[in-house]
C-alpha atoms as a PDB file:
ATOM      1  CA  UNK A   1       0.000   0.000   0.000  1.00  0.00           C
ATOM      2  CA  UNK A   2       1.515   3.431  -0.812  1.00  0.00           C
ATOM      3  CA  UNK A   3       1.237   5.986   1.959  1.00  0.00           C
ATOM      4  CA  UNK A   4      -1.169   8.115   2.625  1.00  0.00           C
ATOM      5  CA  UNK A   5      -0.411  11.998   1.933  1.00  0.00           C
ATOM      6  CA  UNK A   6      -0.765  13.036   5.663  1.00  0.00           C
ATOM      7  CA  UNK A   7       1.732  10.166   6.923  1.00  0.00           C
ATOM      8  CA  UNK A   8       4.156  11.831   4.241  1.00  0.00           C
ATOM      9  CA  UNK A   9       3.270  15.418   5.969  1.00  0.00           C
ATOM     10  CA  UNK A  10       4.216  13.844   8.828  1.00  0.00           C
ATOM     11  CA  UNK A  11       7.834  12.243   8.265  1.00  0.00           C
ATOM     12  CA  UNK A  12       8.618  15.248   6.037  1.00  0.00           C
ATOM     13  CA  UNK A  13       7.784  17.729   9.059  1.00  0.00           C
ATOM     14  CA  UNK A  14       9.743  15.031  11.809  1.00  0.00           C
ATOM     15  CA  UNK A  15      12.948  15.533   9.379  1.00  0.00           C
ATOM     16  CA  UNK A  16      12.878  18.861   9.365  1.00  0.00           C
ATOM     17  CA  UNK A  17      12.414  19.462  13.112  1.00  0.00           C
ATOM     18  CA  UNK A  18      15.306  16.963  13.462  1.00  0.00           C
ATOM     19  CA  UNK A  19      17.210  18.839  11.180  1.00  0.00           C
ATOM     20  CA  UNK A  20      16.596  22.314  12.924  1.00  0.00           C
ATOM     21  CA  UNK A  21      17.413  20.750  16.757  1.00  0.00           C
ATOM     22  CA  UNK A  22      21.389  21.688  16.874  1.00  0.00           C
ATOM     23  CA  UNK A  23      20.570  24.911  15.952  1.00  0.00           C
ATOM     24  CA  UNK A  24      18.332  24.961  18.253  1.00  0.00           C
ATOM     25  CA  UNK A  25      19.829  23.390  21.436  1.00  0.00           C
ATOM     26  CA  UNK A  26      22.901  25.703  19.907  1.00  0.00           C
ATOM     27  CA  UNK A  27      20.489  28.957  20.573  1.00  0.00           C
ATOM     28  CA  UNK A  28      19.436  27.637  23.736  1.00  0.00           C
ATOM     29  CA  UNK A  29      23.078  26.895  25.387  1.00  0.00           C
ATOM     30  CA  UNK A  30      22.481  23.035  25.428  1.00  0.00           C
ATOM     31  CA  UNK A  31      24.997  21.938  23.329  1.00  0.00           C
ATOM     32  CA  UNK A  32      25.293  18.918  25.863  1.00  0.00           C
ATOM     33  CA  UNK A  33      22.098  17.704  24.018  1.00  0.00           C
ATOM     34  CA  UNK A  34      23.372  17.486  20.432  1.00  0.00           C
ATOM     35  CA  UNK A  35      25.879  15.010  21.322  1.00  0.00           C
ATOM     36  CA  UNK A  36      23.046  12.665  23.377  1.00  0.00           C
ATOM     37  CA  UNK A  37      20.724  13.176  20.022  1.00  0.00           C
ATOM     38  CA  UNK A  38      23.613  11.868  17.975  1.00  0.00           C
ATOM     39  CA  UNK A  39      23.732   8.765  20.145  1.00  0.00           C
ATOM     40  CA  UNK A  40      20.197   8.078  20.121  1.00  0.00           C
ATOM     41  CA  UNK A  41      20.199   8.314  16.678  1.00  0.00           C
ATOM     42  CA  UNK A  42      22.916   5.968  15.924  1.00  0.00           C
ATOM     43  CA  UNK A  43      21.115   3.592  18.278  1.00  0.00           C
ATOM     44  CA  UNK A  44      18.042   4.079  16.410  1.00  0.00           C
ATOM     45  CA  UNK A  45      20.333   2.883  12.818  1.00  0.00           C
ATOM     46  CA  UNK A  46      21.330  -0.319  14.866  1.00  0.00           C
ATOM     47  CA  UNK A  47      17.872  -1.661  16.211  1.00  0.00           C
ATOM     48  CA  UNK A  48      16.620  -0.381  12.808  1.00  0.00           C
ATOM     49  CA  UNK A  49      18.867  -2.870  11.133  1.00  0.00           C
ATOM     50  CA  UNK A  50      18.060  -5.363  13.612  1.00  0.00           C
ATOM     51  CA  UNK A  51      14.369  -4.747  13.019  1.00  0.00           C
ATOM     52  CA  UNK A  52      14.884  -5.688   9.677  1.00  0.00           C
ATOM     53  CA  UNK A  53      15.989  -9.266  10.984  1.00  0.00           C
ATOM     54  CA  UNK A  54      13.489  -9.995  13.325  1.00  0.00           C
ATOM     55  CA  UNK A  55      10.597  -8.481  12.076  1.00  0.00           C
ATOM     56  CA  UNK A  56      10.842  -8.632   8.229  1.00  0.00           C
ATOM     57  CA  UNK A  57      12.707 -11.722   8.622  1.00  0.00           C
ATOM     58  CA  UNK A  58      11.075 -13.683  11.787  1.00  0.00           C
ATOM     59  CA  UNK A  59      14.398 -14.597  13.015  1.00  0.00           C
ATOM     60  CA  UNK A  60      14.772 -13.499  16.527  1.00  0.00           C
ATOM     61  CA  UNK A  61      19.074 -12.856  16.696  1.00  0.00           C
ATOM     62  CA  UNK A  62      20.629 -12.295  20.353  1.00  0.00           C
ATOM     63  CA  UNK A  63      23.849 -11.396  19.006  1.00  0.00           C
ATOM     64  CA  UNK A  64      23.527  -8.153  17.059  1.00  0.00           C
ATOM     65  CA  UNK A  65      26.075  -6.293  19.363  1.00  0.00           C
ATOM     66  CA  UNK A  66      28.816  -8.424  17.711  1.00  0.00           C
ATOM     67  CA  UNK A  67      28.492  -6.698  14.537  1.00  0.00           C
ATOM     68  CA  UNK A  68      27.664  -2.937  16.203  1.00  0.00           C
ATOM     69  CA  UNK A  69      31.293  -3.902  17.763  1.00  0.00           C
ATOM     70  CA  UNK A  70      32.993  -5.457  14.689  1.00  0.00           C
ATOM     71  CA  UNK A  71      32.318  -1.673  13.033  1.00  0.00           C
ATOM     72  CA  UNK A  72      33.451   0.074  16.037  1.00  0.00           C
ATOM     73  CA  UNK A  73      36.783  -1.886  16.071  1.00  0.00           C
ATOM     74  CA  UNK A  74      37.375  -1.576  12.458  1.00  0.00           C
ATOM     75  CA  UNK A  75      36.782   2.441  12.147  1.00  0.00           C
ATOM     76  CA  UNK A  76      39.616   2.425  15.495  1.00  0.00           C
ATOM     77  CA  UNK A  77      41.930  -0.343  13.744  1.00  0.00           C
ATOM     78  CA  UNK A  78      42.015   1.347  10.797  1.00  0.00           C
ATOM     79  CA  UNK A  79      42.268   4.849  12.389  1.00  0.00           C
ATOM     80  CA  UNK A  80      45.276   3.544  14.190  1.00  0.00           C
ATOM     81  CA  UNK A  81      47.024   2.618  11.433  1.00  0.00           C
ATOM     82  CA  UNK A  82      46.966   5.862  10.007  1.00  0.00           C
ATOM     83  CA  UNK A  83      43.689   5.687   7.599  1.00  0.00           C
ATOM     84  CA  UNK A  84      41.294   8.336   8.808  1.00  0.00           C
ATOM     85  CA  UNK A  85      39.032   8.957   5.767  1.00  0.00           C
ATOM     86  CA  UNK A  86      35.630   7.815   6.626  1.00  0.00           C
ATOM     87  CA  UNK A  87      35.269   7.152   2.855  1.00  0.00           C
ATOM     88  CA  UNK A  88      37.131   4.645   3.748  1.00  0.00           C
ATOM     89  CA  UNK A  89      36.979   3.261   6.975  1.00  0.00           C
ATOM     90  CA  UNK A  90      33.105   3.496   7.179  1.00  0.00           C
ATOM     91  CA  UNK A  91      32.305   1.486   4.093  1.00  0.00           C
ATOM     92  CA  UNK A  92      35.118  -1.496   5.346  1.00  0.00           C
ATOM     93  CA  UNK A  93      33.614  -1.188   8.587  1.00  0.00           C
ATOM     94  CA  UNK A  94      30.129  -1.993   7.254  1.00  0.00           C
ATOM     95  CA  UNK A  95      31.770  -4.711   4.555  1.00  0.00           C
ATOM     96  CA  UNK A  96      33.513  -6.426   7.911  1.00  0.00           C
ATOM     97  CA  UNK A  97      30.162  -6.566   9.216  1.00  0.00           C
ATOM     98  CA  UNK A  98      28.592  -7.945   6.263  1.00  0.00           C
ATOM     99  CA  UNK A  99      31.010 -10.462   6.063  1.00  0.00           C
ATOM    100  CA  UNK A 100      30.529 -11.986   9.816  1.00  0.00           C
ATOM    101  CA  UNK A 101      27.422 -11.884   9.519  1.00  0.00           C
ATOM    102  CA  UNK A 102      27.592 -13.906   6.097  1.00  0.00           C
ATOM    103  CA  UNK A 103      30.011 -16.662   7.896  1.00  0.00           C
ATOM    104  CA  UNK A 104      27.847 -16.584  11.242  1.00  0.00           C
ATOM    105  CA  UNK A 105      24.400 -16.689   9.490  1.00  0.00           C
ATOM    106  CA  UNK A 106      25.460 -19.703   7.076  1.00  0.00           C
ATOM    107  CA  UNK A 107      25.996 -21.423  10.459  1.00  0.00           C
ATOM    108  CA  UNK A 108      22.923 -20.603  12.522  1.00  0.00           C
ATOM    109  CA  UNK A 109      20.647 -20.776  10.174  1.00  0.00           C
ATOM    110  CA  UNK A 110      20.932 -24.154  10.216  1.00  0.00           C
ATOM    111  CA  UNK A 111      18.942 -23.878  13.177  1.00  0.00           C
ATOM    112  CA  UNK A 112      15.562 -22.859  14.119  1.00  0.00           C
ATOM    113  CA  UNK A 113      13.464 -21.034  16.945  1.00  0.00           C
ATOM    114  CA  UNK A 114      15.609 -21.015  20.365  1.00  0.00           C
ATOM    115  CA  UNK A 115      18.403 -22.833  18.622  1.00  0.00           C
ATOM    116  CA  UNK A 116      18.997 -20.085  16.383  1.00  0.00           C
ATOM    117  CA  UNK A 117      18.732 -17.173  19.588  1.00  0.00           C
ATOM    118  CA  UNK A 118      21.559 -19.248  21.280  1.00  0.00           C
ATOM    119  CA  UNK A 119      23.955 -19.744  18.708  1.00  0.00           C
ATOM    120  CA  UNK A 120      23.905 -16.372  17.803  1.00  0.00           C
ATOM    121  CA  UNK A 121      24.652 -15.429  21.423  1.00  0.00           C
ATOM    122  CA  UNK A 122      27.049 -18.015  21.485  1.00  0.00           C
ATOM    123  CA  UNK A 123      28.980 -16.392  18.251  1.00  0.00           C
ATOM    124  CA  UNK A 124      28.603 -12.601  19.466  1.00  0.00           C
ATOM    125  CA  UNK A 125      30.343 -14.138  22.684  1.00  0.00           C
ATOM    126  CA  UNK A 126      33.283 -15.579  21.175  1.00  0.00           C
ATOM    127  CA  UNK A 127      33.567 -12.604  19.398  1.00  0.00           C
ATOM    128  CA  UNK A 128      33.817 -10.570  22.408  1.00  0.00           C
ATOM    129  CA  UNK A 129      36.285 -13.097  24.068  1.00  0.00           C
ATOM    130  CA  UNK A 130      38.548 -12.786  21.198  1.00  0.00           C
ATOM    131  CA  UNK A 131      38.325  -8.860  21.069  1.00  0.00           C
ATOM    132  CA  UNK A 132      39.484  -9.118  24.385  1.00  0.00           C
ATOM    133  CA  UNK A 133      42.166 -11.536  24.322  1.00  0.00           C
ATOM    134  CA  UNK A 134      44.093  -9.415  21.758  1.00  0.00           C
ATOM    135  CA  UNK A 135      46.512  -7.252  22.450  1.00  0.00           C
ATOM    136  CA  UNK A 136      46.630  -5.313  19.486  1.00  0.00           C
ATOM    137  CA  UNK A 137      42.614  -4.474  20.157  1.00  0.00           C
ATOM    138  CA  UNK A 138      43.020  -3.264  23.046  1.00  0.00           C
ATOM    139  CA  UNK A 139      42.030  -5.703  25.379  1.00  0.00           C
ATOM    140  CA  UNK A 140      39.181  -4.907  28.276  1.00  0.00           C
ATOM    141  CA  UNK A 141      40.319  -1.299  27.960  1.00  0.00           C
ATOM    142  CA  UNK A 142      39.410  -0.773  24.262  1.00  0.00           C
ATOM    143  CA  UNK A 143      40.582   1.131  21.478  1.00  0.00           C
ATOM    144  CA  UNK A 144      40.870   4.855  21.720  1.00  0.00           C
ATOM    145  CA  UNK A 145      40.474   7.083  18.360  1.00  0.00           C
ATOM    146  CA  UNK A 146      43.054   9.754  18.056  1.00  0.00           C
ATOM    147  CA  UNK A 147      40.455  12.120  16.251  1.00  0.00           C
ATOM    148  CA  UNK A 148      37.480  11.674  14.289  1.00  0.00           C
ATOM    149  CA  UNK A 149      37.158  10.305  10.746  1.00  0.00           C
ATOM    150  CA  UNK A 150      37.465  12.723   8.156  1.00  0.00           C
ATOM    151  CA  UNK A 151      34.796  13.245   5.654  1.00  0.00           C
ATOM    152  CA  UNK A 152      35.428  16.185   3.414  1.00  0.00           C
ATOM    153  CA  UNK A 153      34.772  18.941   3.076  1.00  0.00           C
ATOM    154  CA  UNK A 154      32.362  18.177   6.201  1.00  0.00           C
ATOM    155  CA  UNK A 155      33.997  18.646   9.833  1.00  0.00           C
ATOM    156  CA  UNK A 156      33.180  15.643  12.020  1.00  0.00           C
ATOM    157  CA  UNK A 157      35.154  16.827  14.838  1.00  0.00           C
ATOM    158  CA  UNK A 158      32.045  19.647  15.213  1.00  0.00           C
ATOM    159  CA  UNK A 159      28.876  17.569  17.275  1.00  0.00           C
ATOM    160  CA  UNK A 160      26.688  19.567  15.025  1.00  0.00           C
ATOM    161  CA  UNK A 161      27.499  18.229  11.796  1.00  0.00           C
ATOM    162  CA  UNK A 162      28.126  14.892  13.129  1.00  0.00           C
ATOM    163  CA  UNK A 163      24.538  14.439  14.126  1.00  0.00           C
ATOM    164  CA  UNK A 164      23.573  15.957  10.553  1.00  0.00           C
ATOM    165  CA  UNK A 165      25.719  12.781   8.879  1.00  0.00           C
ATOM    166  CA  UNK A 166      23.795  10.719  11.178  1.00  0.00           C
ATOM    167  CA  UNK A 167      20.523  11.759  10.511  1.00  0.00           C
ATOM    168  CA  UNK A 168      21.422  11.239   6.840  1.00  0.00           C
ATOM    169  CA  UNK A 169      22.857   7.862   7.315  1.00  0.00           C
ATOM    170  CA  UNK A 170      19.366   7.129   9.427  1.00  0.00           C
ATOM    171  CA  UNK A 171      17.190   8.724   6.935  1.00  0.00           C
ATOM    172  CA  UNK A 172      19.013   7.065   4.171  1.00  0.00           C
ATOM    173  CA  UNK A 173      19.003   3.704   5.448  1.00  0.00           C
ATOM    174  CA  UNK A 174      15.210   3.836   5.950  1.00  0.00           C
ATOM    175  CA  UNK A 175      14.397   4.843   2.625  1.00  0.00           C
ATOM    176  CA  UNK A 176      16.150   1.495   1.518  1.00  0.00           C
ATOM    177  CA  UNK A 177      14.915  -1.030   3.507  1.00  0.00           C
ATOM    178  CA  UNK A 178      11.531   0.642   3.158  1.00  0.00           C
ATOM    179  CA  UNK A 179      12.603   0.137  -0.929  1.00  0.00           C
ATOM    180  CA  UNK A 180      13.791  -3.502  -0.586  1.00  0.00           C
ATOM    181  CA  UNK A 181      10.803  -4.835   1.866  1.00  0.00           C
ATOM    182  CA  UNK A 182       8.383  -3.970  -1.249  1.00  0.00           C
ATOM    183  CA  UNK A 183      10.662  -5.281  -3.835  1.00  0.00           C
ATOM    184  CA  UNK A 184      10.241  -9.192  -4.817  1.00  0.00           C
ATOM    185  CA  UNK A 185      12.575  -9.777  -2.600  1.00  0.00           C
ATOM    186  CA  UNK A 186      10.756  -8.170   0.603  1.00  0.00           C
ATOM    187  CA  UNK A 187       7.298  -9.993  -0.858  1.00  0.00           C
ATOM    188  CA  UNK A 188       9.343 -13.351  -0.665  1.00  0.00           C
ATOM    189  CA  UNK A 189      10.699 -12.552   2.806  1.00  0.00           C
ATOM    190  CA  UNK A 190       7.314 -11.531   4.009  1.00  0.00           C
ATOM    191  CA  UNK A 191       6.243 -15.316   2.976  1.00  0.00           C
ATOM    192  CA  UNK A 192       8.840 -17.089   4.531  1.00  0.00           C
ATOM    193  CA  UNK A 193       7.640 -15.447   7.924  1.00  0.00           C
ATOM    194  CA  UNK A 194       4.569 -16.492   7.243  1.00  0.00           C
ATOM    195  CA  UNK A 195       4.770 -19.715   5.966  1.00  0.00           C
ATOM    196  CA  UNK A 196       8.229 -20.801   5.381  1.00  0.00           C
ATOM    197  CA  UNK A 197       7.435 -24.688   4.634  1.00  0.00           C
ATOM    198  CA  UNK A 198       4.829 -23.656   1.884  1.00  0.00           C
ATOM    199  CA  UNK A 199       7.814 -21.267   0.268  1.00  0.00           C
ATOM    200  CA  UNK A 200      10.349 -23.893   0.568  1.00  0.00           C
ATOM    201  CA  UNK A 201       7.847 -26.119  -1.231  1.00  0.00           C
ATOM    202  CA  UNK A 202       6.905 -23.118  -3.718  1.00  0.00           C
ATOM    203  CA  UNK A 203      10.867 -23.561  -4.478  1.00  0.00           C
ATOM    204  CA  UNK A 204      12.094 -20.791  -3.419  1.00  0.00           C
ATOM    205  CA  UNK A 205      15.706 -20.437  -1.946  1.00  0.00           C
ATOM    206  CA  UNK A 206      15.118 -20.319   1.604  1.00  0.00           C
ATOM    207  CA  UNK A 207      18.388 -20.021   2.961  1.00  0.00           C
ATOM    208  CA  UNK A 208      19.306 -17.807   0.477  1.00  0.00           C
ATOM    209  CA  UNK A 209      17.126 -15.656   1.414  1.00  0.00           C
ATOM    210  CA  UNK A 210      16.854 -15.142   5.069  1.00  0.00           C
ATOM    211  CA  UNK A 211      21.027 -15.011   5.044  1.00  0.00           C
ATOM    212  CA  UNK A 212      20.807 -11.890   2.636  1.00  0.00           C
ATOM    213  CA  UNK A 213      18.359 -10.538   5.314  1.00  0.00           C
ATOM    214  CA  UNK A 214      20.660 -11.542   8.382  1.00  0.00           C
ATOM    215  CA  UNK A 215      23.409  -9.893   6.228  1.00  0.00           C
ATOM    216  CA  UNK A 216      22.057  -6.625   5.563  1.00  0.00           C
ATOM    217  CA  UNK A 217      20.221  -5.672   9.011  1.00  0.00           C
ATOM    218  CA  UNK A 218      24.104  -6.591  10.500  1.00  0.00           C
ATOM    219  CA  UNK A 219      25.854  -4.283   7.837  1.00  0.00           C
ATOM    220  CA  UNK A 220      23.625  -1.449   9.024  1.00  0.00           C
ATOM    221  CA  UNK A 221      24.804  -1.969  12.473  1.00  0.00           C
ATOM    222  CA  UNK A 222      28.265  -1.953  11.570  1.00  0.00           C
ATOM    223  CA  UNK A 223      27.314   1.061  10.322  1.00  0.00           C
ATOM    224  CA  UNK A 224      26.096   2.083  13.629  1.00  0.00           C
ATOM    225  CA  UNK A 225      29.197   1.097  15.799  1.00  0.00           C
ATOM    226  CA  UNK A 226      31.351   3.236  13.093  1.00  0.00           C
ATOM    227  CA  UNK A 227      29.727   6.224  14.198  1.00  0.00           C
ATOM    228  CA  UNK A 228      29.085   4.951  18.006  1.00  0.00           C
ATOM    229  CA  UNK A 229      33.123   4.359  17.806  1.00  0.00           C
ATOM    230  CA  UNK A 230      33.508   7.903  16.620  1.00  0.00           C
ATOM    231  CA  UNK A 231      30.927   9.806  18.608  1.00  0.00           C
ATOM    232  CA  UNK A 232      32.883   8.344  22.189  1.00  0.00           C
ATOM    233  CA  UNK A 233      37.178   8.954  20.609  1.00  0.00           C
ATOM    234  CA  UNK A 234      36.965   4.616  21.363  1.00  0.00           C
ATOM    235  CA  UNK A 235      35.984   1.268  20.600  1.00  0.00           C
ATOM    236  CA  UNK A 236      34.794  -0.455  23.635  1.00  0.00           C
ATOM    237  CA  UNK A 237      34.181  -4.215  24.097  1.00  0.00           C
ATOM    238  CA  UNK A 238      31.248  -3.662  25.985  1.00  0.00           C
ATOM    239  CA  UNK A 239      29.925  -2.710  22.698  1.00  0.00           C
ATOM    240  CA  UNK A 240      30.329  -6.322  22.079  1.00  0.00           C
ATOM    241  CA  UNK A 241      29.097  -7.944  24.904  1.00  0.00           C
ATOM    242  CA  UNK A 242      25.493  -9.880  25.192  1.00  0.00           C
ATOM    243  CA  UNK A 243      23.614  -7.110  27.611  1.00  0.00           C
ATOM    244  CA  UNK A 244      24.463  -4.833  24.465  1.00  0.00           C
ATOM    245  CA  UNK A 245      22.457  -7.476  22.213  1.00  0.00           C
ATOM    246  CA  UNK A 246      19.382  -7.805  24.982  1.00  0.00           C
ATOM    247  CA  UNK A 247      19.182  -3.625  24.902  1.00  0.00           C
ATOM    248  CA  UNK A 248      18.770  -3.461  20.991  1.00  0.00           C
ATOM    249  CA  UNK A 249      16.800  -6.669  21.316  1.00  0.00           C
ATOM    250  CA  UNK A 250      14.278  -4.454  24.051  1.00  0.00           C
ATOM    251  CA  UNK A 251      14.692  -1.497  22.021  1.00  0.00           C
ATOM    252  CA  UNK A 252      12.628  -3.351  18.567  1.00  0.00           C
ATOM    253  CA  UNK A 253      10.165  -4.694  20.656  1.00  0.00           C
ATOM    254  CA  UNK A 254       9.578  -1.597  22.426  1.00  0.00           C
ATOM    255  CA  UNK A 255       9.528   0.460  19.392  1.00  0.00           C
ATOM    256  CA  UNK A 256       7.398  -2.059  17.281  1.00  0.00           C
ATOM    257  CA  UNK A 257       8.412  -5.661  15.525  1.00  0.00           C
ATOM    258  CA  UNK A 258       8.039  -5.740  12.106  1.00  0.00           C
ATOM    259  CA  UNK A 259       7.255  -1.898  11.886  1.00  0.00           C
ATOM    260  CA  UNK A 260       9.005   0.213   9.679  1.00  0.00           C
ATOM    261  CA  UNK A 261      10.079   3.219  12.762  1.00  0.00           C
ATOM    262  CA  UNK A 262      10.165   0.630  15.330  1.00  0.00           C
ATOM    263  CA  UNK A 263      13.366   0.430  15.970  1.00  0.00           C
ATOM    264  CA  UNK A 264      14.045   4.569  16.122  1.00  0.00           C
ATOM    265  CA  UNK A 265      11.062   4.771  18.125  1.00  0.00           C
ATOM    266  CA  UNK A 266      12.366   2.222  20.621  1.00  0.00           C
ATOM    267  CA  UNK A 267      15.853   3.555  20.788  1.00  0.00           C
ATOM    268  CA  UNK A 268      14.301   7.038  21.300  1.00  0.00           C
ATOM    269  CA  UNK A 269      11.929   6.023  24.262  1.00  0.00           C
ATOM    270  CA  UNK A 270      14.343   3.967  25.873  1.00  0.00           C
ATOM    271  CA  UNK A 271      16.952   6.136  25.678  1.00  0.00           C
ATOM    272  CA  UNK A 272      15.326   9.113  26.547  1.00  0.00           C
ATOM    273  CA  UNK A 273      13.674   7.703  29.301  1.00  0.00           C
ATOM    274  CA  UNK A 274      16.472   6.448  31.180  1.00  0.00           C
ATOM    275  CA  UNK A 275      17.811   9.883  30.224  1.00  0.00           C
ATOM    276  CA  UNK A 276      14.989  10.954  31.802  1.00  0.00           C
ATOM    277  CA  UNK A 277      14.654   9.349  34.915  1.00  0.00           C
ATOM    278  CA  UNK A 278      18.615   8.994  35.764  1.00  0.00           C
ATOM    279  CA  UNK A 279      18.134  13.093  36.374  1.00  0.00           C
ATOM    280  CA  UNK A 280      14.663  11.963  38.817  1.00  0.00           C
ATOM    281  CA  UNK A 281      15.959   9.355  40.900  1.00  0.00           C
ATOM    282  CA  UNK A 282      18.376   6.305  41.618  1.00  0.00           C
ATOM    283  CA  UNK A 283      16.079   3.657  40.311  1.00  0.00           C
ATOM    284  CA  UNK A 284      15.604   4.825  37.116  1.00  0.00           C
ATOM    285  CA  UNK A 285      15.768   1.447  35.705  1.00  0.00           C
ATOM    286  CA  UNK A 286      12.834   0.389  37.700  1.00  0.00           C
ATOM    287  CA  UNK A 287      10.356   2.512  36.332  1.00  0.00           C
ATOM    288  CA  UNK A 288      12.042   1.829  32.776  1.00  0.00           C
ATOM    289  CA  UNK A 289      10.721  -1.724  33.542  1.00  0.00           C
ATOM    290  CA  UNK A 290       7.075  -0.722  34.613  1.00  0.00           C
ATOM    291  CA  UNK A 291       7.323   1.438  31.203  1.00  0.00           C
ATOM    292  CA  UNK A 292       8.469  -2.131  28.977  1.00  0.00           C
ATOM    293  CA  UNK A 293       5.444  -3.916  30.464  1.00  0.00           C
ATOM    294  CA  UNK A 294       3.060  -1.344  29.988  1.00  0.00           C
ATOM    295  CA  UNK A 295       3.689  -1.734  26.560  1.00  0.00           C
ATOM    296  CA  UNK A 296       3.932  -5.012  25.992  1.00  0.00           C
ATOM    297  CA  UNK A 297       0.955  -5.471  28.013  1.00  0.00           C
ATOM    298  CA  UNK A 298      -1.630  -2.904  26.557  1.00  0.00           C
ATOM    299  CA  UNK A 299       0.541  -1.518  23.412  1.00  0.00           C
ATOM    300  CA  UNK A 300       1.517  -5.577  21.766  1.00  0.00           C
ATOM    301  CA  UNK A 301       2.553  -3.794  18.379  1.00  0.00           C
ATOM    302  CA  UNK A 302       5.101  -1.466  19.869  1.00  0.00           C
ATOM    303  CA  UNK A 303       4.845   2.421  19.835  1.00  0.00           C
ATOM    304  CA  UNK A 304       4.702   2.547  16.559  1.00  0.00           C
ATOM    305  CA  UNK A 305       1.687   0.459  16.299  1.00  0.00           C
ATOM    306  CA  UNK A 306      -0.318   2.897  17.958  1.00  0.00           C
ATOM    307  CA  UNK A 307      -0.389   5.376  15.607  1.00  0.00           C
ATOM    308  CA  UNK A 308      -2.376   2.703  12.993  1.00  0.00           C
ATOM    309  CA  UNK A 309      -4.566   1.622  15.922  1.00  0.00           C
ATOM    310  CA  UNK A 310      -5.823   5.002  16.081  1.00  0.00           C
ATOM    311  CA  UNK A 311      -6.580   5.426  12.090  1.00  0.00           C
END
């Protein structure tokens, strides 16, 4: 279905007024608050491309951080050898991505259901082992950045214009998984959630199929830990770790499964809640908890779900 003129009204005016908020927060003296927009933004591009996974492709992954930290690491091991150009190190960090993801997803999706949640876990975990075990990574104290990536003629090293490449990057990835879930392809991914045995039996390549899925919503979170990596001067392995995988995981459900915002809705809210709440009181995480289960309980399709409920 093509959308309706006053949902395009809508995104077009939510662009703009995220494109006006640096200058903004600038006007107002809170520059603090471009760099925590930046971050939930980037966020919002990594459960985005995890949304992609689990609710275009009904495979439920718990180890998406692995890739958000395999693009963090390459930006800094790349940086550190002397290759700052993020025409460079951006695109290999989302092509090292792609490629774990292609080796990992041949393996798990073998598997099926729970299967498939735990081997994933299990891979993003030996990943994170390994980052740690090697010395040239870092080890548990990461890998600092010397400077920002350079992408002329824009100035990343300004939080400003690094939240205006993000929004881009955001906007931009959008736009094509929004163009690839109606293509032929999305119409044969939407079957196999549906029905995978009837596709299989249809004849078409299965496999094939969900691992170009797996490998694309990981590539956009490589994506992601490039600019997380460059946003905080460091590549951290607790970008890496499982609790990382759970908050993205929290963040699609909370946002909506299967729905095209979802995943920048849920990395807004939670975010911004525990942004929120941290300034209110000590058990901010509480309350972030009685916030998850309202929504699962009375709001099933996510926050973005609520918006068709009321049409």
């Amino acid at each position: 279905m093509k959308p309706s003129h006053s949902g395009t009204l809508a995104e077009t005016a939510l662009l703009i007024a995220a494109v006006a908020l640096p200058l903004l927060l600038q006007a107002f003296g809170e520059d603090y608050y471009i760099g925590f927009a930046t971050r939930l933004l980037i966020f919002a591009l990594a459960a985005t491309g995890l949304n992609f996974i689990v609710g275009y492709g009904g495979m439920v992954a718990f180890g998406h951080a692995a890739f958000f930290g395999i693009g963090a690491y390459a930006v800094a091991l790349l940086m550190n050898a002397g290759i700052f150009s993020a025409w460079i190190t951006w695109p290999v960090a989302v092509a090292a991505a792609a490629l774990a993801a292609l080796l990992i997803g041949a393996a798990s999706l073998r598997t099926r259901g729970v299967y498939f949640i735990m081997i994933t876990l299990a891979f993003a975990q030996m990943i994170y082992y390994s980052v740690v075990s090697l010395e040239f990574a870092g080890g548990d104290d990461g890998l600092p950045l010397e400077q920002r990536s350079t992408l002329v003629p824009l100035d990343l090293a300004d939080d400003a214009t690094l939240y205006w490449v993000t929004l881009g990057l955001l906007a931009a990835s959008l736009m094509a998984l929004k163009r690839l879930a109606a293509s032929r392809y999305g119409r044969a991914l939407t079957g196999l959630r549906q029905n995978e045995t009837r596709m299989e039996a249809l004849g078409y390549p299965v496999q094939q199929i969900k691992l170009v899925c797996f490998v694309v919503g990981s590539a956009v979170a490589g994506l992601a830990g490039a600019l997380l990596a460059n946003q905080n001067g460091m590549a951290s392995p607790s970008q890496l770790y499982w609790t990382q995988s759970g908050m993205l995981l929290v963040m699609v459900i909370l946002g909506g499964v299967g729905q095209r915002f979802g995943g920048m809705l849920g990395a807004i809210a939670l975010l911004g809640l525990e942004e929120v709440l941290g300034r209110i009181t000590e058990h901010s995480h509480f309350y972030v908890g009685l916030a998850l289960l309202a929504v699962v309980l009375y709001a099933p399709r996510g926050l973005a779900g609520l918006w068709g409920r009321q049409k």
